[in-house]
PDB file of N, CA and C in Angstrom:
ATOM      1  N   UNK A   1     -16.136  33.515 -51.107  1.00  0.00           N
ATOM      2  CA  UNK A   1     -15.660  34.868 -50.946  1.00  0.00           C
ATOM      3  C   UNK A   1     -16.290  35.465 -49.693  1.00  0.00           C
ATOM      4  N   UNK A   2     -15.660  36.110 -48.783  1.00  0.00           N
ATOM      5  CA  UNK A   2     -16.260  37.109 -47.827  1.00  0.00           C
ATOM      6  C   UNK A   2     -15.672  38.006 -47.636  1.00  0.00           C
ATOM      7  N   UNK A   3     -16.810  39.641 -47.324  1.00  0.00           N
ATOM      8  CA  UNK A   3     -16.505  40.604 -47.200  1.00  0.00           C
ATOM      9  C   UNK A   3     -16.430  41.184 -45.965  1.00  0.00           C
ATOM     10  N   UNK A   4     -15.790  41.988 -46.092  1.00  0.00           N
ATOM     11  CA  UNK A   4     -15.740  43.140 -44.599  1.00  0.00           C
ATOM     12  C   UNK A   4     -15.736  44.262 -45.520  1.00  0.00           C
ATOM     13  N   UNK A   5     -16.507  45.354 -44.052  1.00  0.00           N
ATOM     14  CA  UNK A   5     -16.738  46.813 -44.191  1.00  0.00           C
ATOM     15  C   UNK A   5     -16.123  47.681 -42.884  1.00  0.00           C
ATOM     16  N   UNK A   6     -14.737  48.841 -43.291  1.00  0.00           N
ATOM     17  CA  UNK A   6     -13.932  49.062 -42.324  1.00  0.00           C
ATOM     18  C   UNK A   6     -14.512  50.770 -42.380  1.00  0.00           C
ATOM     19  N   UNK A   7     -14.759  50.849 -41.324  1.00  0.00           N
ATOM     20  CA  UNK A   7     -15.104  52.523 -41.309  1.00  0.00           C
ATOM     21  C   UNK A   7     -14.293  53.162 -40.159  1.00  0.00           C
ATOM     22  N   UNK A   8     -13.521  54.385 -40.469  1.00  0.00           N
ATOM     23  CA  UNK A   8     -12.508  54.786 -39.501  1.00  0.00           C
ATOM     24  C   UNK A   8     -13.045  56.342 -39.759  1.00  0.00           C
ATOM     25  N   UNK A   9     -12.703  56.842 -38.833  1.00  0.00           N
ATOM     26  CA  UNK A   9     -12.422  58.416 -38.778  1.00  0.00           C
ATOM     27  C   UNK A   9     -10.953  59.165 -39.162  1.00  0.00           C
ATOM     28  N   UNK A  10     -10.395  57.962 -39.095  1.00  0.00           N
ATOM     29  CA  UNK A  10      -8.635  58.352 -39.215  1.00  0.00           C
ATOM     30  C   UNK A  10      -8.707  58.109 -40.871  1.00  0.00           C
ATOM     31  N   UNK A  11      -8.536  58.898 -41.836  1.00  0.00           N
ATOM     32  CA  UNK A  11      -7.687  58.669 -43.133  1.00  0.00           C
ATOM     33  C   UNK A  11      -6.122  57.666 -43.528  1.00  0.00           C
ATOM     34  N   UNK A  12      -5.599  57.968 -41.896  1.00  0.00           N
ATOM     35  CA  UNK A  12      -4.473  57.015 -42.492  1.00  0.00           C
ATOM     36  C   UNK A  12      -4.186  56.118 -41.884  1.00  0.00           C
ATOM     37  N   UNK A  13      -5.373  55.754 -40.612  1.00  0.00           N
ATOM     38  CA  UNK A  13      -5.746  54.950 -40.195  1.00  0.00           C
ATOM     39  C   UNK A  13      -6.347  53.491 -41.041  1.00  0.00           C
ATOM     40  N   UNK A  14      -7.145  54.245 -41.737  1.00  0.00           N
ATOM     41  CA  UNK A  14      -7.724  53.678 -42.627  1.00  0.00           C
ATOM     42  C   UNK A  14      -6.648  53.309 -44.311  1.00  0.00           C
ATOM     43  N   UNK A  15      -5.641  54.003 -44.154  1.00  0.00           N
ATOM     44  CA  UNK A  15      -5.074  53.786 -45.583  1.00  0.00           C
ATOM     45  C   UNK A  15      -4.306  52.876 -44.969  1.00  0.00           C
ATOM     46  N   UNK A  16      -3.569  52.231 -43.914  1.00  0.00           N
ATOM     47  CA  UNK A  16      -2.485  51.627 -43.336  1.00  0.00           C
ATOM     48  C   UNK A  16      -3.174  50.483 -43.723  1.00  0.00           C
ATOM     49  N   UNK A  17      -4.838  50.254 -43.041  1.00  0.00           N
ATOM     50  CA  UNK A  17      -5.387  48.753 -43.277  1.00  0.00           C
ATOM     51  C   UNK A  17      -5.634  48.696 -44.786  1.00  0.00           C
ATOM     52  N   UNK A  18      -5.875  49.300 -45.384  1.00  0.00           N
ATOM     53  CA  UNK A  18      -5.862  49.075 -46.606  1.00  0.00           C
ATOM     54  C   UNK A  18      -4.639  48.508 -47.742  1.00  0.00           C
ATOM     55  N   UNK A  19      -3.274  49.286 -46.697  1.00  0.00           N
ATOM     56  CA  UNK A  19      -1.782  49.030 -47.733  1.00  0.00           C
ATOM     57  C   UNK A  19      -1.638  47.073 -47.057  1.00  0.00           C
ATOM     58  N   UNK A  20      -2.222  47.475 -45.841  1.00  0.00           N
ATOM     59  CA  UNK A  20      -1.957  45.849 -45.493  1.00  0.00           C
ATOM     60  C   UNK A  20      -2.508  44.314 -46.031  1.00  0.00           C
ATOM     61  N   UNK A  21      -4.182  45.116 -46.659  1.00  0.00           N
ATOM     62  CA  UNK A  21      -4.661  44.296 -46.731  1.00  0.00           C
ATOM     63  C   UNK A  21      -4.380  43.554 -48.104  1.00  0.00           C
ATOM     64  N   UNK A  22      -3.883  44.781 -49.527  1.00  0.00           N
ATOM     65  CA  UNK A  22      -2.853  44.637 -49.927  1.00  0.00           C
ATOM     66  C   UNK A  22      -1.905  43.525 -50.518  1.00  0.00           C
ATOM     67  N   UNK A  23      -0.964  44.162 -49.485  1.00  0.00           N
ATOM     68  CA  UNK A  23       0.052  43.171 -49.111  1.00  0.00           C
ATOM     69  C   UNK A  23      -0.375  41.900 -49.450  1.00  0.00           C
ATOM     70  N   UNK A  24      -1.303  41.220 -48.136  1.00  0.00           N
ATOM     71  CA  UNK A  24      -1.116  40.337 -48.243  1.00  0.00           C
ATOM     72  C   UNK A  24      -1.875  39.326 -49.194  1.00  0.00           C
ATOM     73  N   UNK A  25      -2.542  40.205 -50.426  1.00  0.00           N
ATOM     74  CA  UNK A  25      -3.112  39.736 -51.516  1.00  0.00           C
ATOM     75  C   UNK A  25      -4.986  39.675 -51.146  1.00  0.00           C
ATOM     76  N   UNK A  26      -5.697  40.613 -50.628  1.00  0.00           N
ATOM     77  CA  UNK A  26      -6.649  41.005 -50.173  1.00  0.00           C
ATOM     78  C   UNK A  26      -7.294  42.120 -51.051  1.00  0.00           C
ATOM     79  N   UNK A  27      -8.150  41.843 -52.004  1.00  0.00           N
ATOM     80  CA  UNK A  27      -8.504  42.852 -53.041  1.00  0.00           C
ATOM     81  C   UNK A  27      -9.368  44.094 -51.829  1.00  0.00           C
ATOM     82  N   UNK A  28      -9.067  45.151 -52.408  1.00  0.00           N
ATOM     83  CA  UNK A  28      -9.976  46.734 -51.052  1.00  0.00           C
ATOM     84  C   UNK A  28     -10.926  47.416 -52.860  1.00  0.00           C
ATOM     85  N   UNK A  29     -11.639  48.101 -52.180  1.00  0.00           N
ATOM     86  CA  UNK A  29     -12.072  49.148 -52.881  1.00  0.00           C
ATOM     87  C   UNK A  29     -12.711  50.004 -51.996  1.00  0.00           C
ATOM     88  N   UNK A  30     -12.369  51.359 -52.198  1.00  0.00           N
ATOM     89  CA  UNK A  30     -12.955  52.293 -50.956  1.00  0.00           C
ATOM     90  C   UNK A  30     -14.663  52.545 -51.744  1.00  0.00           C
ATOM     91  N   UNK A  31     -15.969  52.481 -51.059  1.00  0.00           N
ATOM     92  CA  UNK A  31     -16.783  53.219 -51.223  1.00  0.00           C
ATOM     93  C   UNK A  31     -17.153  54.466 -51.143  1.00  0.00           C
ATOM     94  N   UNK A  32     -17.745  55.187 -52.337  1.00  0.00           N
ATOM     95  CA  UNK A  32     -18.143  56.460 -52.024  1.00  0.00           C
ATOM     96  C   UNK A  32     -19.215  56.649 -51.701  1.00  0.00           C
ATOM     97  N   UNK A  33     -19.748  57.698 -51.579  1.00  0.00           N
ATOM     98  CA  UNK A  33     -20.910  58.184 -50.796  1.00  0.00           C
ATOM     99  C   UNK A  33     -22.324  57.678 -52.020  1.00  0.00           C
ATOM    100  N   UNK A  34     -22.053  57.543 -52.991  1.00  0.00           N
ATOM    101  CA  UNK A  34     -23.135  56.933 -54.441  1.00  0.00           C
ATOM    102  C   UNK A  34     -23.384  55.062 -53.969  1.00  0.00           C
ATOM    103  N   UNK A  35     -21.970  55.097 -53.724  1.00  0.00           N
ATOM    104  CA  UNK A  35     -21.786  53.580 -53.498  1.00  0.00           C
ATOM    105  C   UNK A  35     -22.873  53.516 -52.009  1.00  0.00           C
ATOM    106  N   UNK A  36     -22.275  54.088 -50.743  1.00  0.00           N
ATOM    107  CA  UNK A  36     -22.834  53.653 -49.776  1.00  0.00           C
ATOM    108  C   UNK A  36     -24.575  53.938 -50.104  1.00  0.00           C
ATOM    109  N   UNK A  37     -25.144  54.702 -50.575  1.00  0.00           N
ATOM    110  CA  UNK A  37     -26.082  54.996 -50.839  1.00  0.00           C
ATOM    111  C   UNK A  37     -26.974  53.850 -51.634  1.00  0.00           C
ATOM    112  N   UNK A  38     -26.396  53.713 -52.748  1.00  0.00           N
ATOM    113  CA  UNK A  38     -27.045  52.547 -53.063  1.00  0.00           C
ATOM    114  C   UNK A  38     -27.374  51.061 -52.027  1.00  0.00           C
ATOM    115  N   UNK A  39     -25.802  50.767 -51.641  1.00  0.00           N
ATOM    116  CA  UNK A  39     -26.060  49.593 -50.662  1.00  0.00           C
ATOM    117  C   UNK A  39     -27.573  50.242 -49.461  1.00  0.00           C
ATOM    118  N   UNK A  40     -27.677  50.947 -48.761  1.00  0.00           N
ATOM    119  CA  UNK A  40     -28.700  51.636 -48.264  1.00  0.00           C
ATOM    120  C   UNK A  40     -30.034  51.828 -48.617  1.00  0.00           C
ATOM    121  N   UNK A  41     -30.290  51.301 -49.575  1.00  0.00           N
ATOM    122  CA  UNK A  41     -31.509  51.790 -50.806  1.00  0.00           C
ATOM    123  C   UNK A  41     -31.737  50.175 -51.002  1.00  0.00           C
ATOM    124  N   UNK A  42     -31.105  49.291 -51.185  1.00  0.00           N
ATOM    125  CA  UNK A  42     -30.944  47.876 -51.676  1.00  0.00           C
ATOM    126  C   UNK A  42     -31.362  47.285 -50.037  1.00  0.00           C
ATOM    127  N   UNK A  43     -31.286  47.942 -49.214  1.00  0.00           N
ATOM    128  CA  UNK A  43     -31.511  47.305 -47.456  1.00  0.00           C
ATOM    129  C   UNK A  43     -32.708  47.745 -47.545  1.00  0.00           C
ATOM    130  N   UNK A  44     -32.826  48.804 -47.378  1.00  0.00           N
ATOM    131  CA  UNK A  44     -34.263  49.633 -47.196  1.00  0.00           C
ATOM    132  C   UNK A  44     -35.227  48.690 -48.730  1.00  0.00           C
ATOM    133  N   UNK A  45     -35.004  48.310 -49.366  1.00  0.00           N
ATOM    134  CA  UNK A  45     -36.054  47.343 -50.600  1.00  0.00           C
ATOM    135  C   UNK A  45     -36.166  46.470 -49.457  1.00  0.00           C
ATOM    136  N   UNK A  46     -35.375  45.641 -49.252  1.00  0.00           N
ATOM    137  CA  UNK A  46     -35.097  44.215 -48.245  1.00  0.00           C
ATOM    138  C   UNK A  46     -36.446  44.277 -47.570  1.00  0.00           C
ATOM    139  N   UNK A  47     -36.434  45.513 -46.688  1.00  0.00           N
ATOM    140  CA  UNK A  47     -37.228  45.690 -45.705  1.00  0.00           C
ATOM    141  C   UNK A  47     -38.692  45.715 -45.737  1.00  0.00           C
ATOM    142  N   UNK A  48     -39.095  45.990 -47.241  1.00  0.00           N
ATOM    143  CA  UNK A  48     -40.233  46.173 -47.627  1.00  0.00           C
ATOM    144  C   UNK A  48     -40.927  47.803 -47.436  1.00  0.00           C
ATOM    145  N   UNK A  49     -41.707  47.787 -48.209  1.00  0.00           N
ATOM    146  CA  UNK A  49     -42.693  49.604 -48.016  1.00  0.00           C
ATOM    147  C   UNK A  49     -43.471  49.493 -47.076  1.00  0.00           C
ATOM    148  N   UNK A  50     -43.176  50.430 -46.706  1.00  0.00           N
ATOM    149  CA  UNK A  50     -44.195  51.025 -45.725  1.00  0.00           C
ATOM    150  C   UNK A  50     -45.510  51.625 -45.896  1.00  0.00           C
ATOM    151  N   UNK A  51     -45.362  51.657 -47.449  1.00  0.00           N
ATOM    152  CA  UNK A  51     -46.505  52.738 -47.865  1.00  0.00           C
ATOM    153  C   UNK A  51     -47.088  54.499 -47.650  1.00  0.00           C
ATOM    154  N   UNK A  52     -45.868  54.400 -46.679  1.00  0.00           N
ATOM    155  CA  UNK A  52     -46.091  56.135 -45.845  1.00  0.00           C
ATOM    156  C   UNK A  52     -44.850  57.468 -47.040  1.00  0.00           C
ATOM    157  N   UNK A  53     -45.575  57.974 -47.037  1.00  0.00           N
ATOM    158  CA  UNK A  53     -44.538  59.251 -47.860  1.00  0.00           C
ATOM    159  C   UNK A  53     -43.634  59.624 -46.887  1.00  0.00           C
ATOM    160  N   UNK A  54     -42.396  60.038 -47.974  1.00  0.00           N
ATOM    161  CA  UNK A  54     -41.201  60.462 -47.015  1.00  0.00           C
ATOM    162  C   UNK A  54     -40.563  61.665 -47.712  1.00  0.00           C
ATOM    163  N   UNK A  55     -39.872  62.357 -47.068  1.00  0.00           N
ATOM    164  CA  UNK A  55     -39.494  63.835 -47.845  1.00  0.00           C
ATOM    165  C   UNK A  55     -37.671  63.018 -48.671  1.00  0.00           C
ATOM    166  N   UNK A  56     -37.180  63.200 -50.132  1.00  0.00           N
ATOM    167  CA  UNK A  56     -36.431  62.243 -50.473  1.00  0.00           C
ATOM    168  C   UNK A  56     -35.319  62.582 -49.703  1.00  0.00           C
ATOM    169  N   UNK A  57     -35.084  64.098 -49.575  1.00  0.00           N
ATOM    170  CA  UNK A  57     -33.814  64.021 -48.536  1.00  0.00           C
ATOM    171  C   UNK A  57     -33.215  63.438 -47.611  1.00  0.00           C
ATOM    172  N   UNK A  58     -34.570  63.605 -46.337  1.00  0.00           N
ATOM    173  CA  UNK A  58     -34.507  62.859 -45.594  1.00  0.00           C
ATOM    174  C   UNK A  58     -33.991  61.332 -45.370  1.00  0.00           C
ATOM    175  N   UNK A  59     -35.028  60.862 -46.402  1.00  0.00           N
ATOM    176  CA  UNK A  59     -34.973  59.153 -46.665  1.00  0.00           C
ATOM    177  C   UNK A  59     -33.426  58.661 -46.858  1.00  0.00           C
ATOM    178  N   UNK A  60     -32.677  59.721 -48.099  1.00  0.00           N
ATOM    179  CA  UNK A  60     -31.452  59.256 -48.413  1.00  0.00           C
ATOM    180  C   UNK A  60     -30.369  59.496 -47.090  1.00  0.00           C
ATOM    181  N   UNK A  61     -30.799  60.150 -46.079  1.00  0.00           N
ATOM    182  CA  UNK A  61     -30.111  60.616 -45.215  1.00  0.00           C
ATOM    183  C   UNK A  61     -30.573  59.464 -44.272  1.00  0.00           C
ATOM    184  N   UNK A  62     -31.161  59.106 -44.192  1.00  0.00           N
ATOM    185  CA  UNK A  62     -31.586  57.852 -43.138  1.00  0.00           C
ATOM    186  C   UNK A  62     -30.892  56.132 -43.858  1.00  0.00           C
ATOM    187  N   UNK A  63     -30.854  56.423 -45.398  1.00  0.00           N
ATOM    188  CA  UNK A  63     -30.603  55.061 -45.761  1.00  0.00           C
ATOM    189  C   UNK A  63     -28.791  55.134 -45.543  1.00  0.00           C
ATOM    190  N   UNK A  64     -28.424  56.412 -45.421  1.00  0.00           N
ATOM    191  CA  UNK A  64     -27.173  56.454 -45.602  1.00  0.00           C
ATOM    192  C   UNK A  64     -26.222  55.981 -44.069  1.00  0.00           C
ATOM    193  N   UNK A  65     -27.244  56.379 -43.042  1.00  0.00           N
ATOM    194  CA  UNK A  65     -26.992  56.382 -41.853  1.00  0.00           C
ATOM    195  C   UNK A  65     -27.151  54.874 -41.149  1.00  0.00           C
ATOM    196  N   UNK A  66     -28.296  54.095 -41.549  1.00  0.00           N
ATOM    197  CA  UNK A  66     -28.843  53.038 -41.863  1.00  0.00           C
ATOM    198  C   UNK A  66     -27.547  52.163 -41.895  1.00  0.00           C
ATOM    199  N   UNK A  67     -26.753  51.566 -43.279  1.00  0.00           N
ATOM    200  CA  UNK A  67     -26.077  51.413 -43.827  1.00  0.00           C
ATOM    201  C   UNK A  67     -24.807  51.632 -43.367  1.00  0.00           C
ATOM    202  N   UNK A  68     -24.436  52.723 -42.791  1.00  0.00           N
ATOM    203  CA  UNK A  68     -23.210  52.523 -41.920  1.00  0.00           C
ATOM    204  C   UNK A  68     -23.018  51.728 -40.430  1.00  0.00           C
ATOM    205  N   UNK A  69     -24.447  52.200 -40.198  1.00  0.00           N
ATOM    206  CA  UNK A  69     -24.615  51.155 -38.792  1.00  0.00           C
ATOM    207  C   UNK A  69     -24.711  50.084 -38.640  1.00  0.00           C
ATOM    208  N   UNK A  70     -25.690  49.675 -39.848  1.00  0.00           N
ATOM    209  CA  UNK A  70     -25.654  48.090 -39.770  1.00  0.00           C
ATOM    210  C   UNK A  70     -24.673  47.246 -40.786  1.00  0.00           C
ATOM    211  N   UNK A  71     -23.767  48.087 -41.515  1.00  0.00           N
ATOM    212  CA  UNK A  71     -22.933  47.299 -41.984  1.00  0.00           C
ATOM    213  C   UNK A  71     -21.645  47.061 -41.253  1.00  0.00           C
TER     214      UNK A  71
END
């Protein structure tokens, strides 16, 4: 099995590759913001502690940002 991760700014940009992918018998599921978050949180474990305190906002705002970039 292999995955891809499609991130667009366009909504129907993004729904077109999706009706296509579809089509041609290509299972999609859109992630939400819980979803991307977790994947982000599961990278940031990967990475190991740092041991340094972090304010949680922040952190989730960095794992979230994290996670789009490098996926």
């Amino acid at each position: 099995m292999e995955t891809a991760i499609l991130n667009s700014k366009s909504k129907t940009d993004l729904k077109l590759l999706l009706d296509i992918a579809k089509k041609i018998g290509v299972s999609t599921k859109l992630l939400n913001k819980s979803d991307i978050e977790d994947i982000g949180l599961v990278n940031a474990i990967k990475q190991g502690r740092t041991g340094q305190f972090i304010d949680s906002k922040s952190f989730i705002k960095k794992i979230t940002q994290i996670t789009i970039r490098d996926l």
